[in-house]
Protein backbone atom coordinates (compact mmCIF):
# COMPACT_ATOMS: atom_id res chain seq x y z
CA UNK A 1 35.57 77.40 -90.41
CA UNK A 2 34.40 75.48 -93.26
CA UNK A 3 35.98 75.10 -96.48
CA UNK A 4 33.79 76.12 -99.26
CA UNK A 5 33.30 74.65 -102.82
CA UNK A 6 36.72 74.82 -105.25
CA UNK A 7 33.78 76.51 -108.00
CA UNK A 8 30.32 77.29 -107.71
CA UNK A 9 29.56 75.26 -110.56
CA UNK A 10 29.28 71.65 -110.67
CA UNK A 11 32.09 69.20 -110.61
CA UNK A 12 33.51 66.05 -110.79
CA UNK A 13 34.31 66.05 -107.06
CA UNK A 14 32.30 68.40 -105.12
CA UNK A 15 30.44 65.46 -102.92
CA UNK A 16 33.91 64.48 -102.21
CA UNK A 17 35.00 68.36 -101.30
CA UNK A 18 31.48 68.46 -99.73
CA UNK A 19 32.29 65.70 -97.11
CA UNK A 20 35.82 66.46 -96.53
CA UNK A 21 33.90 70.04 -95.52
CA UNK A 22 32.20 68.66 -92.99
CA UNK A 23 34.77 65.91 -91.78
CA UNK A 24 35.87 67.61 -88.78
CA UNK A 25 32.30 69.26 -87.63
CA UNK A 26 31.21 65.59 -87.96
CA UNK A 27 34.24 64.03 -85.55
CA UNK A 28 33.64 67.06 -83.36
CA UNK A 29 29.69 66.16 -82.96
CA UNK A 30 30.37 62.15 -82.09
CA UNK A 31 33.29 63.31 -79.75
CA UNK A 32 30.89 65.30 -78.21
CA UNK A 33 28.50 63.04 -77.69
CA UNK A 34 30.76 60.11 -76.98
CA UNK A 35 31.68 62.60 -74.14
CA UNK A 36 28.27 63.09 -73.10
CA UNK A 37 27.94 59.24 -72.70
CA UNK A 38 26.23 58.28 -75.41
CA UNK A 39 27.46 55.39 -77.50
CA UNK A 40 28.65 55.45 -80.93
CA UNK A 41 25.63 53.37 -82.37
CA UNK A 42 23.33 55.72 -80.83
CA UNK A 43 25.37 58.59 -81.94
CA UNK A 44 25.16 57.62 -85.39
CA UNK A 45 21.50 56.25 -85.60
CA UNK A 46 20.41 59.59 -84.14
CA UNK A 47 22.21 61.31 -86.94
CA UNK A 48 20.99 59.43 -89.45
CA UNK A 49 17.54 60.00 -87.98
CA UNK A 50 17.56 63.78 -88.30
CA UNK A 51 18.92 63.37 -91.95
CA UNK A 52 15.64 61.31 -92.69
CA UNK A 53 13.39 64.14 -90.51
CA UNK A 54 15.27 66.89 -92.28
CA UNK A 55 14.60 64.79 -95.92
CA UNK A 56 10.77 64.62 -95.20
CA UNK A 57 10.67 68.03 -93.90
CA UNK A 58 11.89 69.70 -97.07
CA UNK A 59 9.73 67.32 -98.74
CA UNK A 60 6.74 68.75 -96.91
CA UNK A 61 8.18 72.04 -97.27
CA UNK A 62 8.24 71.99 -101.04
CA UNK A 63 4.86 70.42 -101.62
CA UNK A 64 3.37 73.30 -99.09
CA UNK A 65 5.49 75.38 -101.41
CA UNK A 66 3.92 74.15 -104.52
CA UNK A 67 0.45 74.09 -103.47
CA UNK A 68 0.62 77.88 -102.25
CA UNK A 69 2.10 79.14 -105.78
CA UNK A 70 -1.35 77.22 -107.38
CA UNK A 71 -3.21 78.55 -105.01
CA UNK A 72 -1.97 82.33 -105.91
CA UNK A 73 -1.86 81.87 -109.38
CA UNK A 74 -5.85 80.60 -108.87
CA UNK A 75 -6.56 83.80 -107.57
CA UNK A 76 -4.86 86.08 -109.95
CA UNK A 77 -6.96 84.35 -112.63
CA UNK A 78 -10.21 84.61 -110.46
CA UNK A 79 -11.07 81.27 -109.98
CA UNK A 80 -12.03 79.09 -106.65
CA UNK A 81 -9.63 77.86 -104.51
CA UNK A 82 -10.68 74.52 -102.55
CA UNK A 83 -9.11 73.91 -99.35
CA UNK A 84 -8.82 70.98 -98.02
């Protein structure tokens, strides 16, 4: 179970709240994978890679986003869309 928020608004410490949250799922993952064999260096490298792929797919995911809201507001008014 995962602790949630202490308010749903913003506050002073909610990254703080946020990573005490996820503290154990964390130590669970690299025992895991310790475990498994792997090293902690690798552990942590791969984990920091799927941050960045996660980053650039919501990136990717928003711009998609953004161009498909243009592209339906283009044809409610009637005009051309251009694909490219």
């Amino acid at each position: 179970m995962v602790n949630p928020p202490k308010r749903q608004d913003d506050y002073q410490d909610r990254a703080i709240d946020c990573q005490e949250a996820m503290e154990p799922g964390f130590q669970a993952i690299v025992d895991c994978m310790l475990e498994a064999g792997w090293t902690r260096g690798e552990t942590l490298r791969a984990l920091k890679r799927l941050i960045a792929a996660n980053n650039m797919a919501q990136k990717e995911n928003a711009r998609l986003e953004t161009q498909l809201a243009i592209a339906r507001a283009m044809l409610r008014a009637g005009k051309p869309i251009k694909v490219c």
